[in-house]
PDB file of N, CA and C in Angstrom:
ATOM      1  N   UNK A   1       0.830  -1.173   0.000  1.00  0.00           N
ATOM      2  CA  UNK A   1       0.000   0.000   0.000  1.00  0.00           C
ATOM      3  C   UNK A   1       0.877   1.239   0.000  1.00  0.00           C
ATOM      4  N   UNK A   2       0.757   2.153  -0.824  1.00  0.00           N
ATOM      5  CA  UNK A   2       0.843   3.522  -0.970  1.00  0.00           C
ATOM      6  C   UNK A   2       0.418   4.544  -0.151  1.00  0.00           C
ATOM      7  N   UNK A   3       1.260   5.433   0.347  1.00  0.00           N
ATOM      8  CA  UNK A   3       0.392   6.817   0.983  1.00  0.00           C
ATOM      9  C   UNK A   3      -0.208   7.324  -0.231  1.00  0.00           C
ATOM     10  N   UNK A   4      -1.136   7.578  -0.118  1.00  0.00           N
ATOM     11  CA  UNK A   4      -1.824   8.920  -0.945  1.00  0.00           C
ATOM     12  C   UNK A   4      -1.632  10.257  -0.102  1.00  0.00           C
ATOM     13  N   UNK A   5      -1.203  11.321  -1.239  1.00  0.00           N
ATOM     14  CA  UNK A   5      -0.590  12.422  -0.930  1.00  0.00           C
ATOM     15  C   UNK A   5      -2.022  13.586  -1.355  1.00  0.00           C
ATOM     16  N   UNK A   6      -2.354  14.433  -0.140  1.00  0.00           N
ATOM     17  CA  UNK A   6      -3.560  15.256  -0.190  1.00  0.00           C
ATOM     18  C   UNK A   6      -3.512  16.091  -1.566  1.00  0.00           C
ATOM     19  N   UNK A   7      -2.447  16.463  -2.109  1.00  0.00           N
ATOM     20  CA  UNK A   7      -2.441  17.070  -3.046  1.00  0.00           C
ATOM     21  C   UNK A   7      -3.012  15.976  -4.333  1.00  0.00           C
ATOM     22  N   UNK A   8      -3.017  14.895  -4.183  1.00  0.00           N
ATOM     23  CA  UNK A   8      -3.142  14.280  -5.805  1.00  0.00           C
ATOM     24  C   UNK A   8      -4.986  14.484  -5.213  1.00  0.00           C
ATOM     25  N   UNK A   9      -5.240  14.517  -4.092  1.00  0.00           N
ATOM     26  CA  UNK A   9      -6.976  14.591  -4.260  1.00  0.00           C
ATOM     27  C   UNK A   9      -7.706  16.196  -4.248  1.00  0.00           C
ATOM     28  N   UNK A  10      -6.787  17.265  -4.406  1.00  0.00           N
ATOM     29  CA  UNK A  10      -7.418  17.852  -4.308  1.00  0.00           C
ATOM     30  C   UNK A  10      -8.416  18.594  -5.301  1.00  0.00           C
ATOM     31  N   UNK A  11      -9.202  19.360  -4.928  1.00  0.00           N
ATOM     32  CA  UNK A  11     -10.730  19.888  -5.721  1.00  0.00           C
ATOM     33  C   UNK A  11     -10.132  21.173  -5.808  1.00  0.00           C
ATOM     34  N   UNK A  12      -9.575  21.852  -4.881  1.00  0.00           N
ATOM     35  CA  UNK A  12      -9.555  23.403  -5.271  1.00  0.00           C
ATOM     36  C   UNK A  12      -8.193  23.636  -4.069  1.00  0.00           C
ATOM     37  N   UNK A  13      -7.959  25.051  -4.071  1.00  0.00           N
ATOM     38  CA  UNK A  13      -6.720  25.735  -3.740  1.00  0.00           C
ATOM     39  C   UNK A  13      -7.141  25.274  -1.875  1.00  0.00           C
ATOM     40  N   UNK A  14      -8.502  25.111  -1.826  1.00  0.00           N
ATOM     41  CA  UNK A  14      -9.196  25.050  -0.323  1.00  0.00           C
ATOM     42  C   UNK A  14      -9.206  23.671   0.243  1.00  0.00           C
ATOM     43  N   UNK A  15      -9.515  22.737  -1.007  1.00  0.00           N
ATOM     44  CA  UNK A  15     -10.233  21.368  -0.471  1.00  0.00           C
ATOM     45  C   UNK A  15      -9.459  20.339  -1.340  1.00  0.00           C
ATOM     46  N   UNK A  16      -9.090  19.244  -0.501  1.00  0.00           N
ATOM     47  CA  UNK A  16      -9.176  17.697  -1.071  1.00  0.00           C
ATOM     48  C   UNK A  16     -10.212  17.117  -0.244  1.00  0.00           C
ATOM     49  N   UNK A  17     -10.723  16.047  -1.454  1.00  0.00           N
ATOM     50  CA  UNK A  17     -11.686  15.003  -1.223  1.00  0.00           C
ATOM     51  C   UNK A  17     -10.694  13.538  -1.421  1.00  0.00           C
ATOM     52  N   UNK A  18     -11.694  13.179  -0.403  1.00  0.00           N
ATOM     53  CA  UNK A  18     -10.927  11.233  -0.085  1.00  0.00           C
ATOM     54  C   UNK A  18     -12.397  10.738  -0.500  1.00  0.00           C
ATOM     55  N   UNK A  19     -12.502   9.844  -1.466  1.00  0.00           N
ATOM     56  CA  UNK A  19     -13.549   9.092  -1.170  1.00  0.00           C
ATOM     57  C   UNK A  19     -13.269   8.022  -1.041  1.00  0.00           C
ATOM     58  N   UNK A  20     -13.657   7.135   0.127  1.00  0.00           N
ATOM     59  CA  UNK A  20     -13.392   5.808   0.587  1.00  0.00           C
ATOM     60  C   UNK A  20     -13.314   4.275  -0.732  1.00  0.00           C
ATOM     61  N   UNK A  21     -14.518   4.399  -0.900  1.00  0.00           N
ATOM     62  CA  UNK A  21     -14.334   3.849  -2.087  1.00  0.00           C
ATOM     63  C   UNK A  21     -13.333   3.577  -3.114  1.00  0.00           C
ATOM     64  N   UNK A  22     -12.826   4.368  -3.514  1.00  0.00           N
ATOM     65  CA  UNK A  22     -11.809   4.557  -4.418  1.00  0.00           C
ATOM     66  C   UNK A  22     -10.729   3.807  -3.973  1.00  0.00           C
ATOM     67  N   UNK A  23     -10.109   3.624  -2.894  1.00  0.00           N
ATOM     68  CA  UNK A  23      -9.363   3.519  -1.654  1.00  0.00           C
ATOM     69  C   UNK A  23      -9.976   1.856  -0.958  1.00  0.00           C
ATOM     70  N   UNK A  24     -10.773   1.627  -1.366  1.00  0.00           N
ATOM     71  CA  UNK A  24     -11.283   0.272  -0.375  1.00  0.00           C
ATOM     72  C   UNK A  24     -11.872   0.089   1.023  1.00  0.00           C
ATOM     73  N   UNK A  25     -12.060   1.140   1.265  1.00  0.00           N
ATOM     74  CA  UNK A  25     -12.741   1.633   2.493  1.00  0.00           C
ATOM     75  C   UNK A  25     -13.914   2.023   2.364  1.00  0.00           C
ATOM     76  N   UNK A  26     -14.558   2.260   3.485  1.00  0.00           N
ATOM     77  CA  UNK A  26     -15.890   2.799   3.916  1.00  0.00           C
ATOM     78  C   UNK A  26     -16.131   4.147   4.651  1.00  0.00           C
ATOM     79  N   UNK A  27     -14.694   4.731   4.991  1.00  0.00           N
ATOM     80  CA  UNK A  27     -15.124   6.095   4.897  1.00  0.00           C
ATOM     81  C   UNK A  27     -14.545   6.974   4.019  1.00  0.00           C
ATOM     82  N   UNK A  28     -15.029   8.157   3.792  1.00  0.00           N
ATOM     83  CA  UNK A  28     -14.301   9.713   2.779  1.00  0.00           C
ATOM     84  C   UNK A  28     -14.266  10.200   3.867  1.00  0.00           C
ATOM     85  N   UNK A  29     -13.597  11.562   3.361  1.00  0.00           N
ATOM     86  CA  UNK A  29     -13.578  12.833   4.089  1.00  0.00           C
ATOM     87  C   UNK A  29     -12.462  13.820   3.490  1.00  0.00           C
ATOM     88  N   UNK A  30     -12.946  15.100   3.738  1.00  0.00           N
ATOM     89  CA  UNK A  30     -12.297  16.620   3.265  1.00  0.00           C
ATOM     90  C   UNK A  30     -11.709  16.915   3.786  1.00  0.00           C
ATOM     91  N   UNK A  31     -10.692  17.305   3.872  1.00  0.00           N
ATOM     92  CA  UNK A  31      -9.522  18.038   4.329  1.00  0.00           C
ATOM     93  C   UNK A  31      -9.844  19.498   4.092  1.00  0.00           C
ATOM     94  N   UNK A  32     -10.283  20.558   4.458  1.00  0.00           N
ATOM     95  CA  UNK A  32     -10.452  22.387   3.608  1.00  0.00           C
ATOM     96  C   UNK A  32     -10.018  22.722   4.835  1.00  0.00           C
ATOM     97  N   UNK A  33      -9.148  24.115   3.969  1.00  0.00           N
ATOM     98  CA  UNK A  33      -8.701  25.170   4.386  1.00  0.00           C
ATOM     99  C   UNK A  33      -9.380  26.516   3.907  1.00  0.00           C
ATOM    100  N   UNK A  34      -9.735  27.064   4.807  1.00  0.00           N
ATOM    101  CA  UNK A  34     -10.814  28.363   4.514  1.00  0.00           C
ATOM    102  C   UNK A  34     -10.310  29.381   4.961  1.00  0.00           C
ATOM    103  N   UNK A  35     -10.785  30.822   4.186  1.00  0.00           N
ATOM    104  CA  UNK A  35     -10.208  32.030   4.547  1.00  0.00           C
ATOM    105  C   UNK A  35     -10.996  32.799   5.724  1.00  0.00           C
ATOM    106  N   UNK A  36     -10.676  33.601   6.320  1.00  0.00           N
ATOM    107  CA  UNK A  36     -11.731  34.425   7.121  1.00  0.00           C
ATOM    108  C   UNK A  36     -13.047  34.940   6.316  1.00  0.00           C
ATOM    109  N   UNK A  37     -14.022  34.003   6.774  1.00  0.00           N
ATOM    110  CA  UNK A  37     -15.393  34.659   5.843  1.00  0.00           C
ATOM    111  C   UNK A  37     -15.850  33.636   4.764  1.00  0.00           C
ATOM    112  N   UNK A  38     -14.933  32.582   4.712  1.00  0.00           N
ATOM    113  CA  UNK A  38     -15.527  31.395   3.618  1.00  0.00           C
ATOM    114  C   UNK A  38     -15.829  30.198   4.256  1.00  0.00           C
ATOM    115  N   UNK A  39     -16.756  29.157   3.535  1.00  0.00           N
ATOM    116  CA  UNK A  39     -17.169  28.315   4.193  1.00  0.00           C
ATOM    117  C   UNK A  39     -18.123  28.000   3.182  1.00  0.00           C
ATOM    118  N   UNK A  40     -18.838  26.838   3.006  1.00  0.00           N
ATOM    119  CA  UNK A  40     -20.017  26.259   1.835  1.00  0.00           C
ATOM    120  C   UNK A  40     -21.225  26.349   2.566  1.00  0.00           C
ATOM    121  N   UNK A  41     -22.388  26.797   1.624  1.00  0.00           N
ATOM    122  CA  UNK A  41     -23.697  27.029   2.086  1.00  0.00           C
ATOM    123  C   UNK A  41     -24.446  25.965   2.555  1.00  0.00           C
ATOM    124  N   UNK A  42     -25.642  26.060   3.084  1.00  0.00           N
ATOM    125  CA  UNK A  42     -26.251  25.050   3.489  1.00  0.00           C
ATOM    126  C   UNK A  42     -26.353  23.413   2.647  1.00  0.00           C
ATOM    127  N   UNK A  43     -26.374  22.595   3.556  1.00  0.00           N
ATOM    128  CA  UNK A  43     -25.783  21.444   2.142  1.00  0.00           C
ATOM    129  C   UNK A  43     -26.421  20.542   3.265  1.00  0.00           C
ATOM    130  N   UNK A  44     -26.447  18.829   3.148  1.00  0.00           N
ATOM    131  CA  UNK A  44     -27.111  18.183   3.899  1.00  0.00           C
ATOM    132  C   UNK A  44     -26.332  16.562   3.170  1.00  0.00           C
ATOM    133  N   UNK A  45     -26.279  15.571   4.025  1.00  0.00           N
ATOM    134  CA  UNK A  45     -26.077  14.185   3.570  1.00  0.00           C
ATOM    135  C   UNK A  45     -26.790  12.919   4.467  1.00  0.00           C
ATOM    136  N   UNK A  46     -26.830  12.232   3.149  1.00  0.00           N
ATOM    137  CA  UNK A  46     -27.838  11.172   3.818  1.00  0.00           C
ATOM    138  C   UNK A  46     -27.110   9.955   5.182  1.00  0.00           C
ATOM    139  N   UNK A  47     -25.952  10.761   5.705  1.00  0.00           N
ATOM    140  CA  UNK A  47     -25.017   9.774   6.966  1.00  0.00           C
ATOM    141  C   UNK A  47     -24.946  10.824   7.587  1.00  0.00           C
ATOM    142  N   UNK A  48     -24.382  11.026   8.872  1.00  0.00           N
ATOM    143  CA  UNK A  48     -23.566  11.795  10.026  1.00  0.00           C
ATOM    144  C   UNK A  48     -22.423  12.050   9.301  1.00  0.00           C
ATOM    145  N   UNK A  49     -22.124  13.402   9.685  1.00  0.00           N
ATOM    146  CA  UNK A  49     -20.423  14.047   9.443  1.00  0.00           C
ATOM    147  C   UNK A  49     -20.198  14.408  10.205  1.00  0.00           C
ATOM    148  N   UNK A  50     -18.481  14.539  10.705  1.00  0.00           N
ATOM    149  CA  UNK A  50     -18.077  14.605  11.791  1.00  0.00           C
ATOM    150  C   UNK A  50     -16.789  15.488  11.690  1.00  0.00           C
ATOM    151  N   UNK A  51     -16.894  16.848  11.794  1.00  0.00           N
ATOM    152  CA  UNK A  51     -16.041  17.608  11.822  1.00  0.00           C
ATOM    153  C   UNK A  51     -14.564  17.931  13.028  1.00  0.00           C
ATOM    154  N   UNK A  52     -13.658  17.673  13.018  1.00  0.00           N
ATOM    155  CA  UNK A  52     -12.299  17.836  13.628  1.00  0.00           C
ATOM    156  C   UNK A  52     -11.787  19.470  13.190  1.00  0.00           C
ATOM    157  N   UNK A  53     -11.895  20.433  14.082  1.00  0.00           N
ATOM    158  CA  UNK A  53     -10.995  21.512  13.842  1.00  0.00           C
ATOM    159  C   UNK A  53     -10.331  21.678  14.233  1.00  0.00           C
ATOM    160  N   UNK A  54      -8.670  21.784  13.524  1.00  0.00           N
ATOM    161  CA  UNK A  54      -7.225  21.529  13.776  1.00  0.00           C
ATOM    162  C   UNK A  54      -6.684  23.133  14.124  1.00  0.00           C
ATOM    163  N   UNK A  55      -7.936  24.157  13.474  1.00  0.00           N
ATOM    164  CA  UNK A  55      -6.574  25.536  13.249  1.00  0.00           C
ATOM    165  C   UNK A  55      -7.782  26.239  12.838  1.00  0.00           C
ATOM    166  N   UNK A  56      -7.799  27.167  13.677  1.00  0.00           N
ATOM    167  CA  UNK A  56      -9.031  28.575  13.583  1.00  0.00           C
ATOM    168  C   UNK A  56      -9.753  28.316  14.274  1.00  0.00           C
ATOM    169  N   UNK A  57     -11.110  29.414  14.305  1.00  0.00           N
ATOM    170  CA  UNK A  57     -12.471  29.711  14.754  1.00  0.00           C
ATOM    171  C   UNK A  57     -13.721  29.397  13.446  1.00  0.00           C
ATOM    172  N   UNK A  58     -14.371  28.973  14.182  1.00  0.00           N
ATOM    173  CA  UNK A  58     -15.956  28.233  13.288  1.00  0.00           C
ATOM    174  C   UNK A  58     -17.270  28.670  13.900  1.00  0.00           C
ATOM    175  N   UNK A  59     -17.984  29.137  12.880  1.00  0.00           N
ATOM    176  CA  UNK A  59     -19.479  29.048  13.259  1.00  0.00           C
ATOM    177  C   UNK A  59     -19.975  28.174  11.887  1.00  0.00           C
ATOM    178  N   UNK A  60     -20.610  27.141  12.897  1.00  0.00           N
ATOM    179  CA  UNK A  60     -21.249  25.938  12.272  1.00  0.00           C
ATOM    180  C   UNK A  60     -23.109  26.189  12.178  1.00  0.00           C
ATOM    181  N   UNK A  61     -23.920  25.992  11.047  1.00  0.00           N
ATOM    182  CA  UNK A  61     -25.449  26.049  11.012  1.00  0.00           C
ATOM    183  C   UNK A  61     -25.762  25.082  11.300  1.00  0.00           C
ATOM    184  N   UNK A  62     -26.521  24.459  11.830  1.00  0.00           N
ATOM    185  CA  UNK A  62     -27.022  23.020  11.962  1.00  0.00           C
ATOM    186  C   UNK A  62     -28.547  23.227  12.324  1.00  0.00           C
ATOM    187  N   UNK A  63     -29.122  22.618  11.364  1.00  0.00           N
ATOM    188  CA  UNK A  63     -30.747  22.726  11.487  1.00  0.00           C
ATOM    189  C   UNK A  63     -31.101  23.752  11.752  1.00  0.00           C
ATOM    190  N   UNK A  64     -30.602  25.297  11.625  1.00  0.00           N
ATOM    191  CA  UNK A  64     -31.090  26.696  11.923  1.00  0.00           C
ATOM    192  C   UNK A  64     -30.657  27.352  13.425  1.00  0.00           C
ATOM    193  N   UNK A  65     -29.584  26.446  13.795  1.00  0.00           N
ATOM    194  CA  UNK A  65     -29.049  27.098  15.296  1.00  0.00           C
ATOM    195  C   UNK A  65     -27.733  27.009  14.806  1.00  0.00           C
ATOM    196  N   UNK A  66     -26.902  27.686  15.657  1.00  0.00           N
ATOM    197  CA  UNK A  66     -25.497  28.132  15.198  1.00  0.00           C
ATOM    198  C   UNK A  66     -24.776  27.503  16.640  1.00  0.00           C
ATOM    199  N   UNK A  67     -23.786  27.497  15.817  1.00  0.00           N
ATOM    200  CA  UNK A  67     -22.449  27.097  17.373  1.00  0.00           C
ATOM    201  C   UNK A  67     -21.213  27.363  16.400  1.00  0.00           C
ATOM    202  N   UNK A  68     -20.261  27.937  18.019  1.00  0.00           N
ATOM    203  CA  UNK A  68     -19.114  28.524  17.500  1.00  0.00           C
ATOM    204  C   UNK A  68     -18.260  27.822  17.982  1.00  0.00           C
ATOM    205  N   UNK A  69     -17.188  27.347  17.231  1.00  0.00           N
ATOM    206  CA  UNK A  69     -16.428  26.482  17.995  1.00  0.00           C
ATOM    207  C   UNK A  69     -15.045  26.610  17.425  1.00  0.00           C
ATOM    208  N   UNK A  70     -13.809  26.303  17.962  1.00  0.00           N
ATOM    209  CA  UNK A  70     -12.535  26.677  17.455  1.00  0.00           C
ATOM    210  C   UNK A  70     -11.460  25.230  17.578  1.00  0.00           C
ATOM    211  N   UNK A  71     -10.127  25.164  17.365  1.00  0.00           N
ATOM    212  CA  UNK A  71      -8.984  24.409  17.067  1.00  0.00           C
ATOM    213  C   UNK A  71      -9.527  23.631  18.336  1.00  0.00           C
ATOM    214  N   UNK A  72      -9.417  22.309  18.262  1.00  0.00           N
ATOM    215  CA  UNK A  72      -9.158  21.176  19.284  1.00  0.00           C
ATOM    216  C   UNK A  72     -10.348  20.635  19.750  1.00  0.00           C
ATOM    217  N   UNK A  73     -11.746  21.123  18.778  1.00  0.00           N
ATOM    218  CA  UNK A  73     -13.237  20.980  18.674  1.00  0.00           C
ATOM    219  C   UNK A  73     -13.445  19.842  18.042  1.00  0.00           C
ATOM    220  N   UNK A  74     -14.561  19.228  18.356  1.00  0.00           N
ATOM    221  CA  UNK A  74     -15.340  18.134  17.518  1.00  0.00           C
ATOM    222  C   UNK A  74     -16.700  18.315  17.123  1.00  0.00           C
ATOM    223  N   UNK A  75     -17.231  18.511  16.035  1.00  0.00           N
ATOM    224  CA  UNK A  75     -18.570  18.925  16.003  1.00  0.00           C
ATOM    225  C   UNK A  75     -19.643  17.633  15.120  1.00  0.00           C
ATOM    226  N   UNK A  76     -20.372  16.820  15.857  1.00  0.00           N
ATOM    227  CA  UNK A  76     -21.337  15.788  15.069  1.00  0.00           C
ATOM    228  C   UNK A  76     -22.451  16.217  14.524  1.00  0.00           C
ATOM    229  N   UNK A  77     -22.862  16.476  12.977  1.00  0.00           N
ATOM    230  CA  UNK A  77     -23.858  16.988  12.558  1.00  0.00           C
ATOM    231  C   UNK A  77     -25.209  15.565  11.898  1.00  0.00           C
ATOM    232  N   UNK A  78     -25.977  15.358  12.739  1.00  0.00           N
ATOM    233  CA  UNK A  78     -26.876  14.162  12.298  1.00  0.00           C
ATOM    234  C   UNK A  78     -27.138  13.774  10.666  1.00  0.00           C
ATOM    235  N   UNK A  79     -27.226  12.425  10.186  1.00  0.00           N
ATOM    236  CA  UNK A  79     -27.787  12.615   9.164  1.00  0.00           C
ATOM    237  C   UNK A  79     -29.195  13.418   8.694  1.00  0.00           C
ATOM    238  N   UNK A  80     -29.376  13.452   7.335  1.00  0.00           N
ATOM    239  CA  UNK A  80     -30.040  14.209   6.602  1.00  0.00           C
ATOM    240  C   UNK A  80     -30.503  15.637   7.516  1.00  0.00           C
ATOM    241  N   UNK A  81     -29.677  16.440   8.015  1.00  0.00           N
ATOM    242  CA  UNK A  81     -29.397  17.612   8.536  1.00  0.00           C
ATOM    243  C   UNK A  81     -28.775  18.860   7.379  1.00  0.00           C
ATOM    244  N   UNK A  82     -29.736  20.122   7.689  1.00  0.00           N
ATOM    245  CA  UNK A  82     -29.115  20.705   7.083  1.00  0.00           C
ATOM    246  C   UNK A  82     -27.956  21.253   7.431  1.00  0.00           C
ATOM    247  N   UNK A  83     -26.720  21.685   7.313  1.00  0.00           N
ATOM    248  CA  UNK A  83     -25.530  22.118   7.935  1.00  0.00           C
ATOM    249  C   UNK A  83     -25.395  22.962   6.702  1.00  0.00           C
ATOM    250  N   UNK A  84     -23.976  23.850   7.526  1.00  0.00           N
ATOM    251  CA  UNK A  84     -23.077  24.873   6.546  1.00  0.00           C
ATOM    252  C   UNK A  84     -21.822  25.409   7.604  1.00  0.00           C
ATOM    253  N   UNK A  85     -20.501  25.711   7.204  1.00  0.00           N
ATOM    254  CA  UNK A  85     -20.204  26.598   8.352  1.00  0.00           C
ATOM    255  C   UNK A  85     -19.710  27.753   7.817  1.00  0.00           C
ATOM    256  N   UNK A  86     -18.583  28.800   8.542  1.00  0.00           N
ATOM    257  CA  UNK A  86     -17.881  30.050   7.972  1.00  0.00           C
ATOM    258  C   UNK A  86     -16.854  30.431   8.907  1.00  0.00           C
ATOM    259  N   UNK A  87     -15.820  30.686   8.444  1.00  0.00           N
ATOM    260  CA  UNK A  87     -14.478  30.612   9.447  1.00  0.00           C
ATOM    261  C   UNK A  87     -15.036  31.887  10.041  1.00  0.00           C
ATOM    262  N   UNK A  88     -15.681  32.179  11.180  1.00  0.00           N
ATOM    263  CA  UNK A  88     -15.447  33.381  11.693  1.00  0.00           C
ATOM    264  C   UNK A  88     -14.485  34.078  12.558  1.00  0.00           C
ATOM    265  N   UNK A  89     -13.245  33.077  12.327  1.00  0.00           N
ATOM    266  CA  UNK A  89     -12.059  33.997  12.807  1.00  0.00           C
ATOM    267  C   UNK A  89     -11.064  34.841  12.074  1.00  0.00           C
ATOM    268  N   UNK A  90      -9.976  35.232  12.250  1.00  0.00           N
ATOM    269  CA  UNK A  90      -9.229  35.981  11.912  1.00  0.00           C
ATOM    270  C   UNK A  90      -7.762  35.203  11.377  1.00  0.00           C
ATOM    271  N   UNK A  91      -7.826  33.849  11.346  1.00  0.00           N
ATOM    272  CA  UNK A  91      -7.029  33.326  10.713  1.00  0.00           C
ATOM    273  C   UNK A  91      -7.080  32.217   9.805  1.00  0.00           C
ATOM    274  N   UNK A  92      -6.417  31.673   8.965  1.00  0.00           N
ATOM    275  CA  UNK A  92      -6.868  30.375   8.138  1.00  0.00           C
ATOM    276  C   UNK A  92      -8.382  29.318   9.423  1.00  0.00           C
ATOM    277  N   UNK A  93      -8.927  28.657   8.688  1.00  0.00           N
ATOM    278  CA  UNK A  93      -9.668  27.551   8.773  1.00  0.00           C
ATOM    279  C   UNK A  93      -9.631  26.432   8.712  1.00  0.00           C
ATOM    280  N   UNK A  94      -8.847  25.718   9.608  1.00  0.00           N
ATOM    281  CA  UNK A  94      -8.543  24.144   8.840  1.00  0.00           C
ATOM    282  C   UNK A  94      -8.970  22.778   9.616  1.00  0.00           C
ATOM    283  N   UNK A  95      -9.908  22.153   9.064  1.00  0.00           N
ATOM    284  CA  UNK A  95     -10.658  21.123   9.513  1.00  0.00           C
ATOM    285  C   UNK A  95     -10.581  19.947   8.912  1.00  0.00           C
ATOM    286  N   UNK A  96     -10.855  18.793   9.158  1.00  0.00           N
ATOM    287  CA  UNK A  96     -11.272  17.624   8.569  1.00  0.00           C
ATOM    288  C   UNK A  96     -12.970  17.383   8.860  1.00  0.00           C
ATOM    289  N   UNK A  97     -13.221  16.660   7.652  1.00  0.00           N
ATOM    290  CA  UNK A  97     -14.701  16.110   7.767  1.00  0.00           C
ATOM    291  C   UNK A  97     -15.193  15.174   6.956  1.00  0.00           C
ATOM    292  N   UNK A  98     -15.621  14.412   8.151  1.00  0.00           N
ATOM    293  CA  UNK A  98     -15.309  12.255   7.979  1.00  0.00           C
ATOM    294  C   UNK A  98     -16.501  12.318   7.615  1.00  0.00           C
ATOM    295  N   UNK A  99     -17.297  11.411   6.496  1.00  0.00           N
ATOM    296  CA  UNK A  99     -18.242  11.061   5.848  1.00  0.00           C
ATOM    297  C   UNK A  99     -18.359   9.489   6.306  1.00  0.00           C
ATOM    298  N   UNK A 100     -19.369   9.327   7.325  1.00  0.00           N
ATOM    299  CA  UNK A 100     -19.366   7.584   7.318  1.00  0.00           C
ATOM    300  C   UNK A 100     -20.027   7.305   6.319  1.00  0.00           C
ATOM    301  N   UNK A 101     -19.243   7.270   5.045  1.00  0.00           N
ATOM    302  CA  UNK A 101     -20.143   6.821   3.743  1.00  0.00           C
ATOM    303  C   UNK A 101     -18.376   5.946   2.352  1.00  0.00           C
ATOM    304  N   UNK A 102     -19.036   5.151   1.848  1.00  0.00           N
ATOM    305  CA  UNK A 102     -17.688   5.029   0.796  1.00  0.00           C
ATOM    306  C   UNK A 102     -17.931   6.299   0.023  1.00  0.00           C
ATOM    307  N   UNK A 103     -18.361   6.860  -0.005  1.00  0.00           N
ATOM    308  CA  UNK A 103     -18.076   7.974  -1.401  1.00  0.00           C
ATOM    309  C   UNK A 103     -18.860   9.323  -0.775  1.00  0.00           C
ATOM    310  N   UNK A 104     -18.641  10.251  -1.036  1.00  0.00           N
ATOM    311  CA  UNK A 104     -19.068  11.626  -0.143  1.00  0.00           C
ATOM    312  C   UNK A 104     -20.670  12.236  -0.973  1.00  0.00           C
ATOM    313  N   UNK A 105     -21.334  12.401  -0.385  1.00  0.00           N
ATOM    314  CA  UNK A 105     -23.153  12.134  -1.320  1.00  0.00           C
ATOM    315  C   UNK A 105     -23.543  13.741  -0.824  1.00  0.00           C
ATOM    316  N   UNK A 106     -23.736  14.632  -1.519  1.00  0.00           N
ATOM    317  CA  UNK A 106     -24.432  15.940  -0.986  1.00  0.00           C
ATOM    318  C   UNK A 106     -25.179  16.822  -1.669  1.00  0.00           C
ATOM    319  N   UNK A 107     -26.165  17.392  -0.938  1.00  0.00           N
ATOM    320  CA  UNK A 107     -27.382  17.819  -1.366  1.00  0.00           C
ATOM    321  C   UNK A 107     -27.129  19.503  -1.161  1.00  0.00           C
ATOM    322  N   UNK A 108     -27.503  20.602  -2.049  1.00  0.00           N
ATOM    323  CA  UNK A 108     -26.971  21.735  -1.554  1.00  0.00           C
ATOM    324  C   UNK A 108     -28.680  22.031  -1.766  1.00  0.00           C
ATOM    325  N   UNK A 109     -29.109  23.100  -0.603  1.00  0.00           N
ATOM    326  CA  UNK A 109     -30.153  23.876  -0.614  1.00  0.00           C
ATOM    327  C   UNK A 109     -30.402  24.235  -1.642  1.00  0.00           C
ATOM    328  N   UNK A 110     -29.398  25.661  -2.315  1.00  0.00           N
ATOM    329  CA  UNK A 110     -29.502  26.534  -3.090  1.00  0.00           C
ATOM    330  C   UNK A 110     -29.418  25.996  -4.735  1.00  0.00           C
ATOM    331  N   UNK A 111     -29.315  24.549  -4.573  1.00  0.00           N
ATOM    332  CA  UNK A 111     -29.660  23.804  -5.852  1.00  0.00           C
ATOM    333  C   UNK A 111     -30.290  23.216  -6.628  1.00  0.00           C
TER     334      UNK A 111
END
């Protein structure tokens, strides 16, 4: 077995995606790095996600209530929940977020 290196998965200057699947496993998950003020809009999946924040400040949406939470946080958002978050701090954003799913499945509101 091979390391896989975050850069061969990544989506954008912000995000790599793991999808389990691909890999032989049963879970994915994102690696993003966000600026002060960015973050993805309301979005929802049919499993639990489970956010790890390594580095910054977060305000997380979850079903229409907010929580703020920062570096050394764990945040569990239920399945088919709507979620979103937004770095509301003053420095990079950097989290992981585990998909108990083989392949990462998401529904955006605004779509």
């Amino acid at each position: 077995m091979e390391p896989i290196s975050l850069e061969s998965l990544a989506l954008s200057h912000r995000a790599a995606r793991f999808n389990g699947k691909d890999h032989g496993t049963t879970i994915s998950f994102f690696v993003t790095n966000h600026a002060p003020g960015e973050g993805p809009s309301l979005h929802r999946h049919p499993y639990p996600e489970t956010f790890i924040v390594q580095q910054g400040s977060v305000t997380f949406t979850v079903d229409g209530e907010q929580v703020v939470t920062s570096a050394g946080n764990v945040v569990v958002v239920p399945a088919d929940t709507w979620h979103g978050f937004k770095n509301t701090g003053e420095e990079p954003l950097r989290q992981v977020s585990v998909h108990a799913a083989p392949e990462v499945v998401q529904e955006f509101l605004d779509e």
